[in-house]
PDB file of N, CA and C in Angstrom:
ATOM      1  N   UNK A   1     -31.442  -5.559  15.540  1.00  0.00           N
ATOM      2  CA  UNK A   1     -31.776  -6.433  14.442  1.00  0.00           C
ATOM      3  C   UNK A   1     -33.280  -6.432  14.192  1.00  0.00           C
ATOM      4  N   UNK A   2     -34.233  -6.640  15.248  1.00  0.00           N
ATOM      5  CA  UNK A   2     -35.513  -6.650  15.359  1.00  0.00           C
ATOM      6  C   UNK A   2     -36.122  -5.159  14.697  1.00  0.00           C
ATOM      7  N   UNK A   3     -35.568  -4.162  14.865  1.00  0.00           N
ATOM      8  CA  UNK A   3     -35.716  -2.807  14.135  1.00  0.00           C
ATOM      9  C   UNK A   3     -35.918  -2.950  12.631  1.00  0.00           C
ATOM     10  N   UNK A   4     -34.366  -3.272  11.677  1.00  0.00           N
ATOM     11  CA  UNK A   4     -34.200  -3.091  10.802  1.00  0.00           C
ATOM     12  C   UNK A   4     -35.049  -4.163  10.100  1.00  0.00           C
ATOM     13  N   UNK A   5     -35.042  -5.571  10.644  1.00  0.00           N
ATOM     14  CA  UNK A   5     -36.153  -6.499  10.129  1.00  0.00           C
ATOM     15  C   UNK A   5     -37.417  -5.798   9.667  1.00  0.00           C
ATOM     16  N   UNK A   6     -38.119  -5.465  11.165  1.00  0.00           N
ATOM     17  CA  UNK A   6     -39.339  -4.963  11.202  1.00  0.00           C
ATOM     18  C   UNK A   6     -39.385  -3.294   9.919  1.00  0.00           C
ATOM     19  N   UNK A   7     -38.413  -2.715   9.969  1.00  0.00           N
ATOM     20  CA  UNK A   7     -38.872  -1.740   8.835  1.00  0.00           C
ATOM     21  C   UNK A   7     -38.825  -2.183   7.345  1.00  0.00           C
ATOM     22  N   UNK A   8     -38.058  -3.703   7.018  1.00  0.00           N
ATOM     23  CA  UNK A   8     -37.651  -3.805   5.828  1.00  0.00           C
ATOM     24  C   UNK A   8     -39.018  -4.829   5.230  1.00  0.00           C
ATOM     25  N   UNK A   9     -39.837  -5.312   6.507  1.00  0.00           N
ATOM     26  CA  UNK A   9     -40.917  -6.014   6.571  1.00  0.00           C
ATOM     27  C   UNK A   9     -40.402  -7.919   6.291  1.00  0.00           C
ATOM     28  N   UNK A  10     -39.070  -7.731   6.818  1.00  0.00           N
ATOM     29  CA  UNK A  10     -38.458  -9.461   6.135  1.00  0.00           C
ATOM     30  C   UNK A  10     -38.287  -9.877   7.794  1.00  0.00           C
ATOM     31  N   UNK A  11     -38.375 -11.494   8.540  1.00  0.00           N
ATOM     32  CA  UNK A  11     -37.721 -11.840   9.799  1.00  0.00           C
ATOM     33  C   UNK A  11     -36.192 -11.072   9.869  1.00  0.00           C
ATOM     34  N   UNK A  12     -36.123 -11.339  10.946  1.00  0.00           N
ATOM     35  CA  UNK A  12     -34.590 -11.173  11.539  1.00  0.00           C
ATOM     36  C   UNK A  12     -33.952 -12.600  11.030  1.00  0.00           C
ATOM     37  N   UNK A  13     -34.306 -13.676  10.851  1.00  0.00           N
ATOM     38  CA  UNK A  13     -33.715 -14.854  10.525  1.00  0.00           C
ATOM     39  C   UNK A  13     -33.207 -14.602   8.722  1.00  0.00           C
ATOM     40  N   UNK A  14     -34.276 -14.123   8.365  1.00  0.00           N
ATOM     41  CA  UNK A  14     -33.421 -13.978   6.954  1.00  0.00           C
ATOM     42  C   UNK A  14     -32.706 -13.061   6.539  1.00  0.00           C
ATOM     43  N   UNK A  15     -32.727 -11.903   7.618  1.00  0.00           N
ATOM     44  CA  UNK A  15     -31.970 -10.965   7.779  1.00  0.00           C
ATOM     45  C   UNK A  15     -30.462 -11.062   7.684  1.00  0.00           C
ATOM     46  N   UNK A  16     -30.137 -12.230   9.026  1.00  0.00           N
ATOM     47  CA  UNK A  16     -28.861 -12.975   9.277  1.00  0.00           C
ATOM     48  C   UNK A  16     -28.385 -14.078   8.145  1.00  0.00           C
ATOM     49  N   UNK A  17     -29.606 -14.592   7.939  1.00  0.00           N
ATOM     50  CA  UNK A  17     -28.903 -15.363   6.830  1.00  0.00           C
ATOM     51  C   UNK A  17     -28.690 -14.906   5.370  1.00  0.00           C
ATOM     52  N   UNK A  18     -29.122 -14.187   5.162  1.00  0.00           N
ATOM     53  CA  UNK A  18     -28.741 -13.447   3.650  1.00  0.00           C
ATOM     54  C   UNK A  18     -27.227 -12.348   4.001  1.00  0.00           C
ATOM     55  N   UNK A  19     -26.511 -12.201   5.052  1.00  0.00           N
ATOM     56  CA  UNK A  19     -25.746 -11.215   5.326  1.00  0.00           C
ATOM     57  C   UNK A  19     -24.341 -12.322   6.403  1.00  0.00           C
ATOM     58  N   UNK A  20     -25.117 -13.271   6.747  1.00  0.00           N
ATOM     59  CA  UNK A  20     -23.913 -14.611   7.065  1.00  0.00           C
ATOM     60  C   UNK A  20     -23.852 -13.647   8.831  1.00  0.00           C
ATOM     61  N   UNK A  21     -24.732 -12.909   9.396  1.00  0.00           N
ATOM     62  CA  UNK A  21     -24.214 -12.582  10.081  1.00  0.00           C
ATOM     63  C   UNK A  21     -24.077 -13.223  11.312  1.00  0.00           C
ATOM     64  N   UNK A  22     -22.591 -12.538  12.800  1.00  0.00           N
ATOM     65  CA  UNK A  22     -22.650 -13.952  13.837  1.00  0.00           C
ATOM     66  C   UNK A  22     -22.727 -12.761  15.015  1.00  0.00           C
ATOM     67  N   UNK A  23     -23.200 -11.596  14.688  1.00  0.00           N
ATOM     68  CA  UNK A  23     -23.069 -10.851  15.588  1.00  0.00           C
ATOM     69  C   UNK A  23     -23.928  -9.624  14.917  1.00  0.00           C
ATOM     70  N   UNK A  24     -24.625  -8.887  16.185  1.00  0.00           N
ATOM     71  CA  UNK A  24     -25.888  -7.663  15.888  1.00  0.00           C
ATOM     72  C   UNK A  24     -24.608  -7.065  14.862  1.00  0.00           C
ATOM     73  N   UNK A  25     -25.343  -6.607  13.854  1.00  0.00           N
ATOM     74  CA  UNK A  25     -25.155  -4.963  12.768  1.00  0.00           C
ATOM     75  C   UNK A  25     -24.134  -4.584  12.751  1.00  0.00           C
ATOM     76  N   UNK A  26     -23.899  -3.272  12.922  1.00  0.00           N
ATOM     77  CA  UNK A  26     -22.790  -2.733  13.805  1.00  0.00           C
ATOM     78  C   UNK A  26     -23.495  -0.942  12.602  1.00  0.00           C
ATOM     79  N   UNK A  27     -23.253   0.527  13.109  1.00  0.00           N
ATOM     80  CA  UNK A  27     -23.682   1.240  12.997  1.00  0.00           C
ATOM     81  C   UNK A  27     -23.154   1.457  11.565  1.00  0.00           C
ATOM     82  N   UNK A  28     -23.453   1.821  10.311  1.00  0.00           N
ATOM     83  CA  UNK A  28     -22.617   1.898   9.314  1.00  0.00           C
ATOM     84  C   UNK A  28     -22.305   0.876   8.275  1.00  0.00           C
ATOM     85  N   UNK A  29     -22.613  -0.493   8.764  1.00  0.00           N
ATOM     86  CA  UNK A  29     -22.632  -1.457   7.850  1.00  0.00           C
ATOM     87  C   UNK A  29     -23.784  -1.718   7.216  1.00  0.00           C
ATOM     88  N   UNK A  30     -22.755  -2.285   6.046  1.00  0.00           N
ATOM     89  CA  UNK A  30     -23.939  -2.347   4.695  1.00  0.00           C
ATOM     90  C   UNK A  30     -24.527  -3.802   4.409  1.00  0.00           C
ATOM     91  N   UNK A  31     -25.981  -3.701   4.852  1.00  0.00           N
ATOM     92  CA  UNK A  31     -26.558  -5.022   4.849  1.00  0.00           C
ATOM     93  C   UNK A  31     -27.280  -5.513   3.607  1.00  0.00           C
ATOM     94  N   UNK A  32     -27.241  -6.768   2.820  1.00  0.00           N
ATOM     95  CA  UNK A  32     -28.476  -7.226   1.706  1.00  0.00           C
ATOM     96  C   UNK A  32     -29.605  -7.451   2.501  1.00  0.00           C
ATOM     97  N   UNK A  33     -30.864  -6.855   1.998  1.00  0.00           N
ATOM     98  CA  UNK A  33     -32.335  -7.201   2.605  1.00  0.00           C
ATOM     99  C   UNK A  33     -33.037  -7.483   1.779  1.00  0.00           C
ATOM    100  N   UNK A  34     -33.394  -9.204   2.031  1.00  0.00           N
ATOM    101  CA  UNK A  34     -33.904  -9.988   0.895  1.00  0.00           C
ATOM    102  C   UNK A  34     -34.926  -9.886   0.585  1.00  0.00           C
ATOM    103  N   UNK A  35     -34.958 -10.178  -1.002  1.00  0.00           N
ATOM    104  CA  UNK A  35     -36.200  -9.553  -1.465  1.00  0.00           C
ATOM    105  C   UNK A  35     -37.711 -10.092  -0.832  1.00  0.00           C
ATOM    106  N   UNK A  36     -38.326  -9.225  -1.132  1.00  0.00           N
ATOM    107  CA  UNK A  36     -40.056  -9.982  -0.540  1.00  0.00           C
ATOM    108  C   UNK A  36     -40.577 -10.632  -1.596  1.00  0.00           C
ATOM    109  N   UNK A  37     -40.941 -11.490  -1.085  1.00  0.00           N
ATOM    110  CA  UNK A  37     -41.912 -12.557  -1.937  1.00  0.00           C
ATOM    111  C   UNK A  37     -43.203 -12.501  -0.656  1.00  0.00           C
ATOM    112  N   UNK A  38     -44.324 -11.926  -1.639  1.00  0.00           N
ATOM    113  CA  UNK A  38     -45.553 -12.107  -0.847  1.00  0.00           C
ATOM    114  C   UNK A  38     -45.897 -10.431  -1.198  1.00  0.00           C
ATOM    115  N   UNK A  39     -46.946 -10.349  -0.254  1.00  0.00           N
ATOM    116  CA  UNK A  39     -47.263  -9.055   0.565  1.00  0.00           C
ATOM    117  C   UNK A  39     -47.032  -8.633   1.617  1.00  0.00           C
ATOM    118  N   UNK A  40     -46.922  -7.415   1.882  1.00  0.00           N
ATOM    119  CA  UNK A  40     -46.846  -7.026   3.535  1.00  0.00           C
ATOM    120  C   UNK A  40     -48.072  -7.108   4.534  1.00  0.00           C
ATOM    121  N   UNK A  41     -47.966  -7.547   5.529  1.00  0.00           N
ATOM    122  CA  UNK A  41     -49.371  -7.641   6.097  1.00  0.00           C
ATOM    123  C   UNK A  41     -49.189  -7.731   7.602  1.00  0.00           C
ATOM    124  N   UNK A  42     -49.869  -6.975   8.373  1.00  0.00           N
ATOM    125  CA  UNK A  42     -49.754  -6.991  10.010  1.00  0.00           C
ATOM    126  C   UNK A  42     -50.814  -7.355  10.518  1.00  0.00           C
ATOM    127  N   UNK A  43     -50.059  -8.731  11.208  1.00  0.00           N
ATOM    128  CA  UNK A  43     -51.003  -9.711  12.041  1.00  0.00           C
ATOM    129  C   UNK A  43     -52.400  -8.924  13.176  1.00  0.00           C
ATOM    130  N   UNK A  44     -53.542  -9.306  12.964  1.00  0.00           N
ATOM    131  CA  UNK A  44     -54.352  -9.016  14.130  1.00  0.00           C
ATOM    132  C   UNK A  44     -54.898 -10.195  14.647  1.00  0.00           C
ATOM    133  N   UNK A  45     -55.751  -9.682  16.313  1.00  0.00           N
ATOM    134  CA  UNK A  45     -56.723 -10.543  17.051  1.00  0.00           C
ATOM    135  C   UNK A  45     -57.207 -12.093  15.839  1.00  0.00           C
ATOM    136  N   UNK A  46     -56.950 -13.112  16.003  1.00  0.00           N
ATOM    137  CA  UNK A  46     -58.494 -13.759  15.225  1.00  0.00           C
ATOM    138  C   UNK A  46     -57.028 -14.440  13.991  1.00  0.00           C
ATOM    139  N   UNK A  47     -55.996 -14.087  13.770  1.00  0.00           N
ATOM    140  CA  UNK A  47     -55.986 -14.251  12.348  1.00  0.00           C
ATOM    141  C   UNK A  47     -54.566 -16.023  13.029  1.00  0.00           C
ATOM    142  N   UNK A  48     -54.338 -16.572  12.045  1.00  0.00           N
ATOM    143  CA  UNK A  48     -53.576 -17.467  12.371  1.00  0.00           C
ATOM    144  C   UNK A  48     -52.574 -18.181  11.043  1.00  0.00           C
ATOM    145  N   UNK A  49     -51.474 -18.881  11.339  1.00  0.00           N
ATOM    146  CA  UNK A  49     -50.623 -18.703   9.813  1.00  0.00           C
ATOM    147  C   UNK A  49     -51.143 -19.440   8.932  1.00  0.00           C
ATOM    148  N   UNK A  50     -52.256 -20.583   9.079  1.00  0.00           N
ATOM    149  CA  UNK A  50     -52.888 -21.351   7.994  1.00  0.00           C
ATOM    150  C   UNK A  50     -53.612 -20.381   7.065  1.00  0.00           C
ATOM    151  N   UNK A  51     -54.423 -19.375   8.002  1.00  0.00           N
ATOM    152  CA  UNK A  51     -55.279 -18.528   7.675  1.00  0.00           C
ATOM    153  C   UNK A  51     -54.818 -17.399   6.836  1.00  0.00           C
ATOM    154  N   UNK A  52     -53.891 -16.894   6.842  1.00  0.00           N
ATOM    155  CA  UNK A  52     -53.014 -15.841   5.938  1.00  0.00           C
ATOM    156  C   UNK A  52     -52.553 -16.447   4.829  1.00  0.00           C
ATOM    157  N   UNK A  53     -51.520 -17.790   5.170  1.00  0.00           N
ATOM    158  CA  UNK A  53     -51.121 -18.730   4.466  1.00  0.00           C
ATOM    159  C   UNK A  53     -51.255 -19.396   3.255  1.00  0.00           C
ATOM    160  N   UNK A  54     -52.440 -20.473   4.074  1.00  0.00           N
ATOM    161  CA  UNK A  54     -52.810 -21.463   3.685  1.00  0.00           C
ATOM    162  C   UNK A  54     -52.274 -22.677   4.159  1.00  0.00           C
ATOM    163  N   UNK A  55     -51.621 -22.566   4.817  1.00  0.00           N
ATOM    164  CA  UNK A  55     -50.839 -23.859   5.927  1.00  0.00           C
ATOM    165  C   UNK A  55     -49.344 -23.111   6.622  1.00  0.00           C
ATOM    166  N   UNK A  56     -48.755 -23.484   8.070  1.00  0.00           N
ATOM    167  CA  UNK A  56     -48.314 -23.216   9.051  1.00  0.00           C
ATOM    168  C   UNK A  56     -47.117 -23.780   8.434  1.00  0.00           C
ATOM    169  N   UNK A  57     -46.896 -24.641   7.369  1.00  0.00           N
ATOM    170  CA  UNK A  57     -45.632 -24.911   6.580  1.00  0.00           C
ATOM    171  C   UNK A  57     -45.092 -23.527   5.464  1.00  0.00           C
ATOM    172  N   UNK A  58     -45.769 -23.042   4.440  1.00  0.00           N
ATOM    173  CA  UNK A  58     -45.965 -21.846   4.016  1.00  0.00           C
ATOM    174  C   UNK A  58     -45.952 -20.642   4.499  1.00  0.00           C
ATOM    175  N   UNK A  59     -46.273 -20.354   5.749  1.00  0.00           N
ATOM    176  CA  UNK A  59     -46.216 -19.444   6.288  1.00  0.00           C
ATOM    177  C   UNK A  59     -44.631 -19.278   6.406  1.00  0.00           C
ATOM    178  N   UNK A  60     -44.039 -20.678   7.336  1.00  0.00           N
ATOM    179  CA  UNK A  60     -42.773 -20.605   7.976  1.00  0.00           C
ATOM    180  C   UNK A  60     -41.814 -20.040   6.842  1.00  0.00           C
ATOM    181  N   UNK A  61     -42.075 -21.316   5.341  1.00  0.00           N
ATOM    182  CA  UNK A  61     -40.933 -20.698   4.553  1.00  0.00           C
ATOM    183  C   UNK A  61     -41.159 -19.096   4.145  1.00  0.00           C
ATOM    184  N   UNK A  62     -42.484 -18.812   3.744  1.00  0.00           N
ATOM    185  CA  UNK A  62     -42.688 -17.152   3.517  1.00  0.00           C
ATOM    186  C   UNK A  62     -41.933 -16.454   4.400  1.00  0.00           C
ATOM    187  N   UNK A  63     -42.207 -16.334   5.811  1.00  0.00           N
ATOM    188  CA  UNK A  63     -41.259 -15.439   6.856  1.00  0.00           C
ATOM    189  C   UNK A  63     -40.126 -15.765   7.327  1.00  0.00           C
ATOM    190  N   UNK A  64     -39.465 -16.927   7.207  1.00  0.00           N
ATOM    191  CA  UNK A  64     -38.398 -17.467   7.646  1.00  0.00           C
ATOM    192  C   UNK A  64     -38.372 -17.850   8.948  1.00  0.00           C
ATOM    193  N   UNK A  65     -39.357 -17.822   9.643  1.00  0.00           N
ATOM    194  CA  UNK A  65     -39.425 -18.466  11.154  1.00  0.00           C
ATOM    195  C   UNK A  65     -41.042 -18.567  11.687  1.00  0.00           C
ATOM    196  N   UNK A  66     -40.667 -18.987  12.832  1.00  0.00           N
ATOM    197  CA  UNK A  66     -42.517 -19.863  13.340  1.00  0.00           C
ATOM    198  C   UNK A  66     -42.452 -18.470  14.331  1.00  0.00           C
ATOM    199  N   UNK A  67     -42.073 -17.816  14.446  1.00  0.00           N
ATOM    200  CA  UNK A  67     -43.212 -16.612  15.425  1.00  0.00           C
ATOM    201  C   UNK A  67     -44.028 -15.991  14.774  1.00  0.00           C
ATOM    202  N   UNK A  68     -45.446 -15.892  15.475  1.00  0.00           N
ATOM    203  CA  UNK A  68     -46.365 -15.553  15.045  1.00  0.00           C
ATOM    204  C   UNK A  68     -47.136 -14.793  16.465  1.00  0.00           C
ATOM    205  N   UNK A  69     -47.249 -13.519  16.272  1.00  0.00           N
ATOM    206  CA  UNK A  69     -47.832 -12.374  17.305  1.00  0.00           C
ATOM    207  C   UNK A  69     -48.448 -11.121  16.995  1.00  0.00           C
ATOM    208  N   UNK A  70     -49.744 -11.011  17.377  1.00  0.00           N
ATOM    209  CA  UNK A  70     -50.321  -9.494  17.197  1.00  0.00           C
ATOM    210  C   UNK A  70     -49.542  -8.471  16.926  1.00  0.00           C
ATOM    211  N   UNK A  71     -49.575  -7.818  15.944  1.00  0.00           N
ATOM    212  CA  UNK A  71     -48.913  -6.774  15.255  1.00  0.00           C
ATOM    213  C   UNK A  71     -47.332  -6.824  14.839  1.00  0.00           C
ATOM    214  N   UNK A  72     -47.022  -8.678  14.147  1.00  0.00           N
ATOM    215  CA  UNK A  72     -46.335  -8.472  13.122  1.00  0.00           C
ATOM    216  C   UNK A  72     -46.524  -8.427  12.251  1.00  0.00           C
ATOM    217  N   UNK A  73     -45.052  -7.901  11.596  1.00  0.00           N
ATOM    218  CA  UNK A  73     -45.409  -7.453   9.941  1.00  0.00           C
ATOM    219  C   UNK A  73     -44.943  -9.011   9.451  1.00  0.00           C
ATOM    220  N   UNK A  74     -45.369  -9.320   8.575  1.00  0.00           N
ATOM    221  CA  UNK A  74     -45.587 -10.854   7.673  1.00  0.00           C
ATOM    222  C   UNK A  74     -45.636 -10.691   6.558  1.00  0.00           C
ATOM    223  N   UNK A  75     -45.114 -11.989   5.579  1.00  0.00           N
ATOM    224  CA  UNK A  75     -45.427 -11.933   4.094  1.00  0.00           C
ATOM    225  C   UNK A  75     -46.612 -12.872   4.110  1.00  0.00           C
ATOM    226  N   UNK A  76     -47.524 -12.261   3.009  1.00  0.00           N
ATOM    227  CA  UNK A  76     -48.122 -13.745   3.194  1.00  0.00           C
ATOM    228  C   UNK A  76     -48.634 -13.873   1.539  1.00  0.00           C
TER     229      UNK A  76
END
């Protein structure tokens, strides 16, 4: 799941929830990958979600979840 997220540049949370899913993928199935709203952008050293953002509320709804770590991909 963390794969296909990370290449489509969207969380794994909205991944699952745009596709209802209750279980990983499966090889061959056909998934919706929701559209981006934002830009693509990979987190470095120094940077934080207010700071990309503009507040740690914004951030959350932009990516669909509160992880935040050096060299993810993010909307912001």
């Amino acid at each position: 799941m963390q794969t296909i997220a990370a290449f489509f540049c969207v969380s794994p949370r909205l991944l699952v929830k745009e596709n209802s899913l209750t279980a990983q993928p499966y090889a061959g199935q056909i998934l919706r990958i929701p559209s981006a709203k934002g830009n693509a952008y990979t987190v470095r050293e120094g940077d934080t979600k207010a700071l990309l953002c503009g507040s740690e509320g914004r951030f959350e709804r932009l990516n669909g979840t509160q992880d935040f770590y050096v060299g993810m991909s993010v909307r912001i």
